[in-house]
C-alpha atoms as a PDB file:
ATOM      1  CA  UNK A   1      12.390 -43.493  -5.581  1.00  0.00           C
ATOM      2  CA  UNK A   2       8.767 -43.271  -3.991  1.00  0.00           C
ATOM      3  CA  UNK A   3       7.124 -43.467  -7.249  1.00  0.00           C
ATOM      4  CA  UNK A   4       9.448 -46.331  -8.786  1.00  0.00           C
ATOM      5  CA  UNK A   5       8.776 -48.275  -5.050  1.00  0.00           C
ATOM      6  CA  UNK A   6       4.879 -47.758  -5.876  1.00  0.00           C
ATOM      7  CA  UNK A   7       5.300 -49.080  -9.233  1.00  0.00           C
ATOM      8  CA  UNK A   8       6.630 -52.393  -7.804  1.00  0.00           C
ATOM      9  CA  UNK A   9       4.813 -52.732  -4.494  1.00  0.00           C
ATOM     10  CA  UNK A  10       1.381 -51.706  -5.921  1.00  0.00           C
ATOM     11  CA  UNK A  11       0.602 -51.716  -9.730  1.00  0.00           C
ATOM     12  CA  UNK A  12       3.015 -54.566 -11.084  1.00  0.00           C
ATOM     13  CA  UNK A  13       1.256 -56.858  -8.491  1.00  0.00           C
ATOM     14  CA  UNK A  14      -2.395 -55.826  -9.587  1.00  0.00           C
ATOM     15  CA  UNK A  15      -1.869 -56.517 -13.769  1.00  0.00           C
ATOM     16  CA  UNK A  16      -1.302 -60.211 -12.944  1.00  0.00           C
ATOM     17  CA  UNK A  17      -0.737 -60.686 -16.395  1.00  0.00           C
ATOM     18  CA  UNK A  18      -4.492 -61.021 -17.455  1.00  0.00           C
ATOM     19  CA  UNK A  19      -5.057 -63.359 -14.799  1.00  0.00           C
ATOM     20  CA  UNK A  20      -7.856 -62.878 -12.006  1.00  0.00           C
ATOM     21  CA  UNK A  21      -7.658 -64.202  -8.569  1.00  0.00           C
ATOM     22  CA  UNK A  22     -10.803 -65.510  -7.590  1.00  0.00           C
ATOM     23  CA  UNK A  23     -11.383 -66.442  -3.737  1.00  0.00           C
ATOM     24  CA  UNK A  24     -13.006 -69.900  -3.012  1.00  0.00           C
ATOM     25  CA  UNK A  25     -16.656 -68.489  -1.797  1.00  0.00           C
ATOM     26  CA  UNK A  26     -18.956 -70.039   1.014  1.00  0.00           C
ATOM     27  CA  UNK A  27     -22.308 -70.120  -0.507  1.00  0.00           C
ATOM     28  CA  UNK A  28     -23.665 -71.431   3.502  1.00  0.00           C
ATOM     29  CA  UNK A  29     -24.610 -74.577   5.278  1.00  0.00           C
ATOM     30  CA  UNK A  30     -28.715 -75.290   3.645  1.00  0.00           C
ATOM     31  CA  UNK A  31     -30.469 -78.112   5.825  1.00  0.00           C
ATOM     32  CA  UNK A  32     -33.902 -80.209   6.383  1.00  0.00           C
ATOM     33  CA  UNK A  33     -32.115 -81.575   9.929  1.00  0.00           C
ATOM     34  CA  UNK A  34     -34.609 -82.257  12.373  1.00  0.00           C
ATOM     35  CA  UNK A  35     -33.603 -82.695  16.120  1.00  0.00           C
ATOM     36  CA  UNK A  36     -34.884 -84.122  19.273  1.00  0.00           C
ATOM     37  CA  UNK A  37     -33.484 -84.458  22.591  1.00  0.00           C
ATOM     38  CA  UNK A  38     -31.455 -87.224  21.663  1.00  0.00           C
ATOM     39  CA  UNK A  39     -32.127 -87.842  18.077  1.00  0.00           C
ATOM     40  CA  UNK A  40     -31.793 -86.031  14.615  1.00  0.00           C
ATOM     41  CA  UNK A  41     -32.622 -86.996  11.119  1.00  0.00           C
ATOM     42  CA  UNK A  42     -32.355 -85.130   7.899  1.00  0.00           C
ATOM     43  CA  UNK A  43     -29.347 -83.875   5.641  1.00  0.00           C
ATOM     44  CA  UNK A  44     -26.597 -80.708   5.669  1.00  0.00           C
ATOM     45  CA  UNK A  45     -25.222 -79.453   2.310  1.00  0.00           C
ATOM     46  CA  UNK A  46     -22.153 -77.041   2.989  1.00  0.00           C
ATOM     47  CA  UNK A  47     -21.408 -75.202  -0.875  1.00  0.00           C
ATOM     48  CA  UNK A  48     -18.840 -73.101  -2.036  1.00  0.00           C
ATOM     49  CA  UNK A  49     -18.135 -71.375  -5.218  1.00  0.00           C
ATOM     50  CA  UNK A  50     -15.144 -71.516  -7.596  1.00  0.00           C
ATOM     51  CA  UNK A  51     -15.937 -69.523 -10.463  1.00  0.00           C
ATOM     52  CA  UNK A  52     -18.695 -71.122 -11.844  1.00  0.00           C
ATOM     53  CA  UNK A  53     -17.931 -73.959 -10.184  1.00  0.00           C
ATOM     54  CA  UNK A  54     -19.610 -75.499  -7.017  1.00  0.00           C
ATOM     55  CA  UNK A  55     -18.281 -77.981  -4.500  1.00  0.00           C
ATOM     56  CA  UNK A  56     -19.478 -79.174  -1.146  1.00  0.00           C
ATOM     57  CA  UNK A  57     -20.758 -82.391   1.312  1.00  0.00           C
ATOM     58  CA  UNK A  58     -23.732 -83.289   2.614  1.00  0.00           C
ATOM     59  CA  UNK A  59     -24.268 -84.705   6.386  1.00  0.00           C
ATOM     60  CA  UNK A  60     -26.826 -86.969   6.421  1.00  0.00           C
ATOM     61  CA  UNK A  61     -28.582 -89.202   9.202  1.00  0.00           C
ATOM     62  CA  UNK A  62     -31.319 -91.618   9.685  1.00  0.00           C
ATOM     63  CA  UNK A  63     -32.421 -90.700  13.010  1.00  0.00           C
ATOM     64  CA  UNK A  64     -29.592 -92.236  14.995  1.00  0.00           C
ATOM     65  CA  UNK A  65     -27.910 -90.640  17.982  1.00  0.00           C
ATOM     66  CA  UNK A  66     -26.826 -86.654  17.318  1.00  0.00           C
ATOM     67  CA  UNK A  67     -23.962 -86.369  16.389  1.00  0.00           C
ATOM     68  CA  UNK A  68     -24.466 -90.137  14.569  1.00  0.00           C
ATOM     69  CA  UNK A  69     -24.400 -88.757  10.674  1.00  0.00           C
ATOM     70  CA  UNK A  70     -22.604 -89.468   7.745  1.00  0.00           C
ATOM     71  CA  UNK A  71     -20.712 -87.251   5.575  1.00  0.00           C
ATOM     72  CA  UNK A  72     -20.132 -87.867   1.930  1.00  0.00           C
ATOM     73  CA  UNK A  73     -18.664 -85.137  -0.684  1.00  0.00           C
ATOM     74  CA  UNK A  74     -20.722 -84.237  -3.809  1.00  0.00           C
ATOM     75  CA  UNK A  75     -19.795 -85.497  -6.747  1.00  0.00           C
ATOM     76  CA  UNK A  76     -20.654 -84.726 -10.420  1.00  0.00           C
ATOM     77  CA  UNK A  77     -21.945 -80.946  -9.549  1.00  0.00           C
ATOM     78  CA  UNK A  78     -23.650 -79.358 -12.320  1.00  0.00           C
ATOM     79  CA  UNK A  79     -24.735 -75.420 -11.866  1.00  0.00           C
ATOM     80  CA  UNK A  80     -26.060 -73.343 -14.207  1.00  0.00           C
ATOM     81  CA  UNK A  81     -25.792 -70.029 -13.460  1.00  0.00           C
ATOM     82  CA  UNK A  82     -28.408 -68.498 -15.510  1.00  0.00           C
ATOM     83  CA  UNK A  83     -31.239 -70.630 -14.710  1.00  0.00           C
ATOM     84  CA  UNK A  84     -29.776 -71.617 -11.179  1.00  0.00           C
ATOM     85  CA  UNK A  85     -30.344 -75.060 -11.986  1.00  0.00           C
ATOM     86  CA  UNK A  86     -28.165 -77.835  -9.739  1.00  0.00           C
ATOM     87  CA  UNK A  87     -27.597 -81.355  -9.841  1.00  0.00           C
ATOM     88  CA  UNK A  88     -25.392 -83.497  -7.788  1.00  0.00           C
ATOM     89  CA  UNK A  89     -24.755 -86.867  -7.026  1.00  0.00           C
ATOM     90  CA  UNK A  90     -23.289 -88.459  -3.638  1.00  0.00           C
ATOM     91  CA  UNK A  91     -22.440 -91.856  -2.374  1.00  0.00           C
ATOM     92  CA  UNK A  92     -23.653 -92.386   1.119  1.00  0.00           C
ATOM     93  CA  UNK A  93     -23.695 -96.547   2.616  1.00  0.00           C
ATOM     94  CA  UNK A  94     -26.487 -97.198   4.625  1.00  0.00           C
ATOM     95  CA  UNK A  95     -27.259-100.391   6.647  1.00  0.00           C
ATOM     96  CA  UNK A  96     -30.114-102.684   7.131  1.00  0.00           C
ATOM     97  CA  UNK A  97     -31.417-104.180   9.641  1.00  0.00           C
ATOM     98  CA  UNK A  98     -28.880-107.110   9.876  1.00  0.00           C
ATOM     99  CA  UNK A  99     -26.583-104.704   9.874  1.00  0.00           C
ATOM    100  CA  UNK A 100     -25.374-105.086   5.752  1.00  0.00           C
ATOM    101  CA  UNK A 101     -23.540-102.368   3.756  1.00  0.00           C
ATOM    102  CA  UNK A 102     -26.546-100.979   1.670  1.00  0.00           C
ATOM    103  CA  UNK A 103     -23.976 -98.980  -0.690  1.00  0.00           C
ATOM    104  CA  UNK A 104     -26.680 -95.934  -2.388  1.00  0.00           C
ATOM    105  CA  UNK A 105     -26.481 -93.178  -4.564  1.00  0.00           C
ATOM    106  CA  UNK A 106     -28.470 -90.327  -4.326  1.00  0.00           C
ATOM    107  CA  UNK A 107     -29.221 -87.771  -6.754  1.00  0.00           C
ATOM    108  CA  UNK A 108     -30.433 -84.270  -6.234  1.00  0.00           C
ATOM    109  CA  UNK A 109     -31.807 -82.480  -9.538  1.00  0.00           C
ATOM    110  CA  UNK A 110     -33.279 -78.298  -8.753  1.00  0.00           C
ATOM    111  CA  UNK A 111     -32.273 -75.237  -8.451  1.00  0.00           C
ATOM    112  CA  UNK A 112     -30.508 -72.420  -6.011  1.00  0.00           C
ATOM    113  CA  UNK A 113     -32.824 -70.097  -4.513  1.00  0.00           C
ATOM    114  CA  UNK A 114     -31.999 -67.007  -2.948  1.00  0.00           C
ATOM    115  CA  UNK A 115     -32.521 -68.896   0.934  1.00  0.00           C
ATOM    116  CA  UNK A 116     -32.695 -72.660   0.073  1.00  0.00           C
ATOM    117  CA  UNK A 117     -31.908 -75.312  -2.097  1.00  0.00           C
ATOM    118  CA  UNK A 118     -34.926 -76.793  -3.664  1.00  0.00           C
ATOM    119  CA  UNK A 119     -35.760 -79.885  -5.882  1.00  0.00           C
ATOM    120  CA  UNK A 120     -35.964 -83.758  -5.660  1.00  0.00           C
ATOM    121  CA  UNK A 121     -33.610 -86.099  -3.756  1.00  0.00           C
ATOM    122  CA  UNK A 122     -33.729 -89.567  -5.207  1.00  0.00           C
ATOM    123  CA  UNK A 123     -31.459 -92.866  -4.642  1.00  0.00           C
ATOM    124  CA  UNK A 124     -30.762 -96.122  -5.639  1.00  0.00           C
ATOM    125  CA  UNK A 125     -28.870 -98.970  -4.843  1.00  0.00           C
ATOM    126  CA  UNK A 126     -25.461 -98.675  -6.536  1.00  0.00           C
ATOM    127  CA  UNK A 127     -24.727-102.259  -7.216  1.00  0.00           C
ATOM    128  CA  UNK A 128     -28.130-103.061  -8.354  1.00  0.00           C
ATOM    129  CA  UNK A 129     -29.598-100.152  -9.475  1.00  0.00           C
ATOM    130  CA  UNK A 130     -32.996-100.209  -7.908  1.00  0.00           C
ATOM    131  CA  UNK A 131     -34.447 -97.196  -6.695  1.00  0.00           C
ATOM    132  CA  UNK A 132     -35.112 -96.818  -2.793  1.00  0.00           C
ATOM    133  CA  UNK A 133     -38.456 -96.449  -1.725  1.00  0.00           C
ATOM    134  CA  UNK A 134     -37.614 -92.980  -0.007  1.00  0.00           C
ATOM    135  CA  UNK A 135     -37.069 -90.980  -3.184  1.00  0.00           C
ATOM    136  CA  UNK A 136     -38.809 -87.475  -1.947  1.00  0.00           C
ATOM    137  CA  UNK A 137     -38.628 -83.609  -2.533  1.00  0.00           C
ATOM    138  CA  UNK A 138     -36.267 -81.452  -0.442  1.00  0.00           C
ATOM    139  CA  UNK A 139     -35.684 -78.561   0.628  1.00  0.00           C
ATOM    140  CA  UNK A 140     -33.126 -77.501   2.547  1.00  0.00           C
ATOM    141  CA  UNK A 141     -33.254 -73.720   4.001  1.00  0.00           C
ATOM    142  CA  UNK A 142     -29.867 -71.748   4.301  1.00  0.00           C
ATOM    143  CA  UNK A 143     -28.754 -71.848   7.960  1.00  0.00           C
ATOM    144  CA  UNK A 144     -27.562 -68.672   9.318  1.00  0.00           C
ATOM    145  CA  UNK A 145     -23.920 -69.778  11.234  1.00  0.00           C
ATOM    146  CA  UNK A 146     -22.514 -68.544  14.330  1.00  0.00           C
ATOM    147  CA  UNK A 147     -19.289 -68.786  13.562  1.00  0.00           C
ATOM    148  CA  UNK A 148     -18.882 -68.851   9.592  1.00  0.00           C
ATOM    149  CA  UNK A 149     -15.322 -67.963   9.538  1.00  0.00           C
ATOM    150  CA  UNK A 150     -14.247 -71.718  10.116  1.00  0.00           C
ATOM    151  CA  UNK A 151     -15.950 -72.251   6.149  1.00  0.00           C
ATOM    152  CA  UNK A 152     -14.100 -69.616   4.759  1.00  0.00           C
ATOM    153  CA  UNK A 153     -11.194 -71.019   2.688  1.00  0.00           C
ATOM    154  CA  UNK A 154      -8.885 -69.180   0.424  1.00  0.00           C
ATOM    155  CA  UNK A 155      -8.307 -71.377  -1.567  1.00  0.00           C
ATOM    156  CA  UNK A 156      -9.187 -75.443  -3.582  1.00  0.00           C
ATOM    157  CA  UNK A 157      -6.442 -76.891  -1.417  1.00  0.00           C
ATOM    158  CA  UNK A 158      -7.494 -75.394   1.616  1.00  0.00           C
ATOM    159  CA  UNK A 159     -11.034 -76.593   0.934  1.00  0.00           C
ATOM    160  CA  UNK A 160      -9.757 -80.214   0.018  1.00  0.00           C
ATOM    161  CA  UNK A 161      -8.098 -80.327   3.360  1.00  0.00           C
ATOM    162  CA  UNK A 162     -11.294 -79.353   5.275  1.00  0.00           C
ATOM    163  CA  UNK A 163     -13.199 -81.447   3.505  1.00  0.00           C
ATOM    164  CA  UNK A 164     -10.686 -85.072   4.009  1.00  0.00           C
ATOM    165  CA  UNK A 165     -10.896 -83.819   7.780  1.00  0.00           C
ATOM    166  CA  UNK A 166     -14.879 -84.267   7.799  1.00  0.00           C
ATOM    167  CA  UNK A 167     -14.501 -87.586   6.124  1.00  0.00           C
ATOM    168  CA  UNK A 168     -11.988 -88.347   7.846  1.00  0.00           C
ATOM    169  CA  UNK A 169     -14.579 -88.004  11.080  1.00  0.00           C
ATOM    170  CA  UNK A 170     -17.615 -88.953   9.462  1.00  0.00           C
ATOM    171  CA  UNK A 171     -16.966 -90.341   6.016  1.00  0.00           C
ATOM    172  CA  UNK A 172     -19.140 -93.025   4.280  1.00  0.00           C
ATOM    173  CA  UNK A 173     -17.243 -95.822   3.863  1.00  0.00           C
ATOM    174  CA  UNK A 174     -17.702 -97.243   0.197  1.00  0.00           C
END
């Protein structure tokens, strides 16, 4: 009875039919953020790893108030995991100084390192394609987080819901 119980309970479970869980990773929270007393300026890219996957935001703020950022997910993430190369793209509004919907694109091209993300952050308008001025080369160093647990997800849905409730917040509105 003991060994038929073990059977069921321990080694049916673990042949999953040729199919291997894999848990939704946090890579870590890599930033250029810059702080005052009152103000900050910079971006935060939060990553995680599905397979060979990668998905994530970015925070990112023009000096305005803290806590005055804007968070837009990463779209059309390339990784190559043998040369560690990344690319991303992510739509983040910004205003000028009349107080118009500047709607920009920017797009990171580099690579993974072991403790940062390094390469060249460029943008353009999207509507009329013109490159900003501001185009520049990053790098953002991996943040070590107090409480990292709260990134931990098991799973895509999990992540997707964590990630509407930051737009939700802070989301650029396209």
């Amino acid at each position: 009875m003991r060994r038929w119980l073990f059977w069921v309970f321990a080694i049916v479970p673990a042949l999953s039919f040729g199919v291997a869980f894999t848990p939704f990773e946090f890579l870590g929270k890599f930033s250029n953020m810059t702080y005052s007393q009152e103000h900050q300026r910079g971006e935060d890219l939060y990553l995680w790893r599905e397979q060979d996957e990668l998905h994530g935001y970015m925070e990112y703020s023009l000096g305005g108030a803290l806590g005055d950022y804007t968070t837009t997910r990463l779209e059309n993430v390339q990784f190559d995991t043998t040369t560690r190369r990344l690319s991303f793209q992510a739509r983040n509004p910004l205003y000028d100084e009349k107080g118009n919907v500047i709607r920009n694109l920017f797009v990171f091209d580099g690579f993974i390192r072991p403790n940062a993300l390094e390469g060249a952050l460029k943008c353009h308008n999207a509507t009329t394609k013109e490159y900003c001025p501001d185009g520049k080369k990053v790098s953002w160093k991996k943040v070590t987080l107090e409480n990292v647990g709260i990134y931990r997800m098991g799973n895509r849905q999990e992540w997707e819901a964590h990630v509407n409730e930051q737009l939700k917040e802070h989301g650029a509105r396209w």
